[in-house]
N, C-alpha and C. Protein backbone atom coordinates (compact mmCIF):
# COMPACT_ATOMS: atom_id res chain seq x y z
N UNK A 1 6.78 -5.96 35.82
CA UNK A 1 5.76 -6.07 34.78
C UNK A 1 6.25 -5.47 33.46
N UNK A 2 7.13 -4.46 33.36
CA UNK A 2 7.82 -3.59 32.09
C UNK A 2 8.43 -4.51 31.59
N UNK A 3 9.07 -5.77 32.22
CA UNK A 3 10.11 -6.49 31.40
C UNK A 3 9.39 -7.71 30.82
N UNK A 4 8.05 -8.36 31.64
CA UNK A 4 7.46 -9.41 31.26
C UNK A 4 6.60 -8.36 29.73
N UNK A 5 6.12 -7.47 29.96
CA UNK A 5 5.13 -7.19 29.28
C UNK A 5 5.97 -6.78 27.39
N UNK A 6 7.36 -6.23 28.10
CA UNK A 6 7.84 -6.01 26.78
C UNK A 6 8.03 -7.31 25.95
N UNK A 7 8.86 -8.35 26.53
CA UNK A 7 9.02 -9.95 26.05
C UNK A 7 7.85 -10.37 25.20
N UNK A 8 6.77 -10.13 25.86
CA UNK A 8 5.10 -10.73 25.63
C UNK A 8 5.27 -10.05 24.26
N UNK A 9 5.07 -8.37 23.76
CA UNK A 9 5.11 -7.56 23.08
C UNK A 9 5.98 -8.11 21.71
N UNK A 10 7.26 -8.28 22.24
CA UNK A 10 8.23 -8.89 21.13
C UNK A 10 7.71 -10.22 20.44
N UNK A 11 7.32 -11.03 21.34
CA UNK A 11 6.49 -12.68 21.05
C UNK A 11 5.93 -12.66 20.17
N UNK A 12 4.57 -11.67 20.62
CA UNK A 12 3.35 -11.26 19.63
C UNK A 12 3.97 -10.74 18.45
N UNK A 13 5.23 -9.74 18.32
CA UNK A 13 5.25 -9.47 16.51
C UNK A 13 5.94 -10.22 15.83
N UNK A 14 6.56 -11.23 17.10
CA UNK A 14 7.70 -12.37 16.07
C UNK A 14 6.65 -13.09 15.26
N UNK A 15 5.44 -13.82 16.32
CA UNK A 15 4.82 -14.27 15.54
C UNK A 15 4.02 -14.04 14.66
N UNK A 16 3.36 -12.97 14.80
CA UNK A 16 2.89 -11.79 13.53
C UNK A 16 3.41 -11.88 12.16
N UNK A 17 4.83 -11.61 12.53
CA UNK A 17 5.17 -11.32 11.36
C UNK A 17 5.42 -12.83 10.36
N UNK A 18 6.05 -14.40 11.60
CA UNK A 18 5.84 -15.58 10.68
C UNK A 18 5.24 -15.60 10.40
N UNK A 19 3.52 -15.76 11.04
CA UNK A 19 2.36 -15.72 10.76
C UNK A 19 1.57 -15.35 8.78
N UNK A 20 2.55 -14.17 8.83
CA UNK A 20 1.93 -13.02 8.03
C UNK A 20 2.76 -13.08 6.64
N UNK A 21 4.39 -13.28 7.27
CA UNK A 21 4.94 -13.27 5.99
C UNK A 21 6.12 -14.47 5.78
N UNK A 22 6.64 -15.33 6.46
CA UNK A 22 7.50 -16.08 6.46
C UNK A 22 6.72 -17.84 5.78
N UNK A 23 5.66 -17.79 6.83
CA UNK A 23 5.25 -19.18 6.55
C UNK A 23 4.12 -18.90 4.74
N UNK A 24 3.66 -17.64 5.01
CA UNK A 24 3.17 -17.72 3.45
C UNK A 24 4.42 -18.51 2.20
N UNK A 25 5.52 -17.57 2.20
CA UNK A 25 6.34 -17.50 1.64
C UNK A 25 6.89 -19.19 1.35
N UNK A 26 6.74 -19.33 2.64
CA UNK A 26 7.74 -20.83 2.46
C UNK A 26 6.63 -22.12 1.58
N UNK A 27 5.07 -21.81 1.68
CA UNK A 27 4.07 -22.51 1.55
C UNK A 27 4.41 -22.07 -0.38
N UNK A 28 4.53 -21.12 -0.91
CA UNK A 28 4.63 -20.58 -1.91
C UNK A 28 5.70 -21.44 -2.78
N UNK A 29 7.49 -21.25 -1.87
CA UNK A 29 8.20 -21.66 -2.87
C UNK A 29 7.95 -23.27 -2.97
N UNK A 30 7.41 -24.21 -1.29
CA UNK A 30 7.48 -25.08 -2.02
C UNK A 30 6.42 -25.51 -2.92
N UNK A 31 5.21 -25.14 -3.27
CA UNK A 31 4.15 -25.42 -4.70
C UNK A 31 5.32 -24.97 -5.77
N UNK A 32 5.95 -24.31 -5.80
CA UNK A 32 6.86 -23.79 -7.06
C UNK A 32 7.20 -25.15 -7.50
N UNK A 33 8.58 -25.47 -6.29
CA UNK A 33 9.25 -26.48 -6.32
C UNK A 33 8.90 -27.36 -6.93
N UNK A 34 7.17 -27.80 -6.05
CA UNK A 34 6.25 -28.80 -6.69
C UNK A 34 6.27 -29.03 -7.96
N UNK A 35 6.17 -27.64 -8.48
CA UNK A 35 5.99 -27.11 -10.06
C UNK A 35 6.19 -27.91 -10.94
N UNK A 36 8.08 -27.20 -10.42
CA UNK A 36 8.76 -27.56 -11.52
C UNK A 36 9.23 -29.13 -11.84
N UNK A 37 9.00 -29.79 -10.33
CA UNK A 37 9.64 -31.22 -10.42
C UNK A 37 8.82 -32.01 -11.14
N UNK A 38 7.23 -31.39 -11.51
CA UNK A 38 6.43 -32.47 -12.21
C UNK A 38 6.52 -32.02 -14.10
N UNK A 39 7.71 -30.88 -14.42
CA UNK A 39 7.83 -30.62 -15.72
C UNK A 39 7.90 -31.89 -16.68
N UNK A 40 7.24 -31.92 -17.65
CA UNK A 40 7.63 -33.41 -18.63
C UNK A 40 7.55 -32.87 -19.94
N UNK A 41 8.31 -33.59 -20.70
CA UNK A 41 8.61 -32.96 -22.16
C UNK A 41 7.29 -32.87 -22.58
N UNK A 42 6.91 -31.67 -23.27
CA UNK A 42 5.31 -31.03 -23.83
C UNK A 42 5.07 -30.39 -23.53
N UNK A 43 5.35 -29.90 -22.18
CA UNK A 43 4.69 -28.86 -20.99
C UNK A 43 5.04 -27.72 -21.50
N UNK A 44 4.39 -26.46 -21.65
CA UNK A 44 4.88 -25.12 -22.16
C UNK A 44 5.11 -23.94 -20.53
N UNK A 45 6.62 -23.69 -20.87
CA UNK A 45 6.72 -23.20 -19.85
C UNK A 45 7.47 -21.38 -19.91
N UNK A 46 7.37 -20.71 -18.99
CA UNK A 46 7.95 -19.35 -18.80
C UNK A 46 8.93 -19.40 -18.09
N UNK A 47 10.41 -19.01 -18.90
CA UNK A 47 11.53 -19.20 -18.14
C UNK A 47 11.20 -17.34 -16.97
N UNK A 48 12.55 -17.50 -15.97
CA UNK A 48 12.46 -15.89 -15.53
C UNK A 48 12.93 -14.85 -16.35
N UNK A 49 13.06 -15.28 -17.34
CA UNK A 49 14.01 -13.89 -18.33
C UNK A 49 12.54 -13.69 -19.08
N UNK A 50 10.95 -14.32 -19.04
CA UNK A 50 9.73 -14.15 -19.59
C UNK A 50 10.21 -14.81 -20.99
N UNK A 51 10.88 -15.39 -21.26
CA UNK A 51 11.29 -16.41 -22.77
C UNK A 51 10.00 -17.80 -22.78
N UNK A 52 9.16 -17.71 -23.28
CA UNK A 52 8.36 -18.84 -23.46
C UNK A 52 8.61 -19.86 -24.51
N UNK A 53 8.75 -21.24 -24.10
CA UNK A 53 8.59 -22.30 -25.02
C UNK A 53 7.89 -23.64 -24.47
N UNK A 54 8.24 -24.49 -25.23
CA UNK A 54 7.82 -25.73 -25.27
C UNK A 54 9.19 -26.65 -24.75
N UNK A 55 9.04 -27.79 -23.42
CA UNK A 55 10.26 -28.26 -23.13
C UNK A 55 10.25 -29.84 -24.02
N UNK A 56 11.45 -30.19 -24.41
CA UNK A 56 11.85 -31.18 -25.53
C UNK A 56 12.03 -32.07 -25.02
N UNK A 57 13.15 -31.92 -24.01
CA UNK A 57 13.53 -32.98 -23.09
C UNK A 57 13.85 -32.20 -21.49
N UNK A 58 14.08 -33.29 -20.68
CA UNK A 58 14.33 -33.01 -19.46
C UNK A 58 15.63 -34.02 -19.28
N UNK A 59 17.11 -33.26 -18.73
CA UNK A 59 18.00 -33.96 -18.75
C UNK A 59 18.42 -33.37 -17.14
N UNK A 60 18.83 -34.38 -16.25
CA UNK A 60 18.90 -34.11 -14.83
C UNK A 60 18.40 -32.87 -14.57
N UNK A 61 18.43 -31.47 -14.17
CA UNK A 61 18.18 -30.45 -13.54
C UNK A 61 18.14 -29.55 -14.35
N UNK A 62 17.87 -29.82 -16.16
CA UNK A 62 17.87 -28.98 -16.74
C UNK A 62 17.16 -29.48 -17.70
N UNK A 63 16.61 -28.27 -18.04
CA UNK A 63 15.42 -28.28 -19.51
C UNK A 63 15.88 -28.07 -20.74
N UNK A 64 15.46 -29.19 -21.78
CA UNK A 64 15.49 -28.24 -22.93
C UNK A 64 14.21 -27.70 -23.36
N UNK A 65 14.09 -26.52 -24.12
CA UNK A 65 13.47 -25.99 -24.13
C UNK A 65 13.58 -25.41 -25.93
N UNK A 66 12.50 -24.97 -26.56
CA UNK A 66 12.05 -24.99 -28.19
C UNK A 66 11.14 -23.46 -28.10
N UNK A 67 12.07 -22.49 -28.10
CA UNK A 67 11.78 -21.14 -28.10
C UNK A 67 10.78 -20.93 -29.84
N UNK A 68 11.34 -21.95 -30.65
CA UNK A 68 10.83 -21.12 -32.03
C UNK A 68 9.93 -22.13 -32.73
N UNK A 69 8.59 -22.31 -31.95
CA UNK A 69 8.00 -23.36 -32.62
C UNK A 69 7.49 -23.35 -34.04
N UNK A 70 6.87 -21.73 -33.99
CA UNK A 70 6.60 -22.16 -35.88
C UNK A 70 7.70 -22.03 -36.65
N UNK A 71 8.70 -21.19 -36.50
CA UNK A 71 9.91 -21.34 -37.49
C UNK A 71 10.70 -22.15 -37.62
N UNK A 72 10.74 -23.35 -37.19
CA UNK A 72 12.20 -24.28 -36.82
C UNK A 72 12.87 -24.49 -36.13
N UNK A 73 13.68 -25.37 -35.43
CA UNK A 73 14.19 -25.79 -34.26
C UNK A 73 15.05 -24.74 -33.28
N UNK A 74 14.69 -24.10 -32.36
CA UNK A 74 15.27 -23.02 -32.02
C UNK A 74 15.30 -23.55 -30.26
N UNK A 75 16.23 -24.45 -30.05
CA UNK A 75 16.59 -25.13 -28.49
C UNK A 75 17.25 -24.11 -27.61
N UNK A 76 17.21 -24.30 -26.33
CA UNK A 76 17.90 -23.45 -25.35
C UNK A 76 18.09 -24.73 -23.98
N UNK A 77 19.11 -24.43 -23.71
CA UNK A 77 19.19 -25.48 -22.52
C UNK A 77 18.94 -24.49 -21.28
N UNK A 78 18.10 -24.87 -20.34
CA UNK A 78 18.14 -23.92 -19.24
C UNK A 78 18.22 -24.83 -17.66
N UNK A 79 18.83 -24.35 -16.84
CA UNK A 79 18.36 -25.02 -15.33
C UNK A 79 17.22 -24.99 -14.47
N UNK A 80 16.93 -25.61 -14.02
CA UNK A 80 15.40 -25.75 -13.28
C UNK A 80 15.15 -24.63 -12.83
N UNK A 81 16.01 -23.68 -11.96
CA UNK A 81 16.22 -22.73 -11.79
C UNK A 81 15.83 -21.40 -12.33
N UNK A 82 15.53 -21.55 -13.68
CA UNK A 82 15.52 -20.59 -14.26
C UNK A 82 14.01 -20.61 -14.86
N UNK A 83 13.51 -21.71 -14.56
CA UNK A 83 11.42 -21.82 -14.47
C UNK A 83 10.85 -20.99 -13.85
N UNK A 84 10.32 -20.26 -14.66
CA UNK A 84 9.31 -18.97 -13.63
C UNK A 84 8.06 -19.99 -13.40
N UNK A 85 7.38 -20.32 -14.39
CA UNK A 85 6.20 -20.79 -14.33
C UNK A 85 5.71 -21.99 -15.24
N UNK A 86 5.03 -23.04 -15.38
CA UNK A 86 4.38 -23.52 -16.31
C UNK A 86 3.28 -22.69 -16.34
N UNK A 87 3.07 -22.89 -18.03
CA UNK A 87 1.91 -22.30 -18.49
C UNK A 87 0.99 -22.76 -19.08
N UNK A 88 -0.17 -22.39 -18.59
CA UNK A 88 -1.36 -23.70 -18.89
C UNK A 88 -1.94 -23.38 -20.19
């Protein structure tokens, strides 16, 4: 019974812990993912360095992006990668 009951024991926190913190996580990055794949030039977005702009264009896996909207053309090319967030 010590060896069935420990197994049982281990079961219960494996799944605990997917339960609790693995499958959140995975439900999380992919809405991110979601996110970023529906970006379209207009969208105002938060890179991870917290740099906010407006994206110009979208060229394969990377954004451009218009850091200096009232002063004049101020572009940054960034990778999808580097999207913290759209911002509504």
């Amino acid at each position: 019974m010590g060896t069935i009951g420990s197994l049982l024991i281990m079961l219960l926190l494996f799944a605990i812990f997917y339960f609790m913190i693995i499958l959140p996580q995975k439900k999380a990055m992919q809405a991110h993912e979601k996110e970023i794949s529906e970006i379209v030039a207009g969208d105002r977005v938060e890179t991870v360095s917290r740099v906010y702009g407006k994206v110009v264009s979208v060229i394969d896996d990377d954004f451009v992006i218009n850091i200096a909207e009232g002063s004049g053309e101020l572009n940054i090319r960034i990778h999808k990668q580097g999207i913290a967030r759209v911002v509504k």
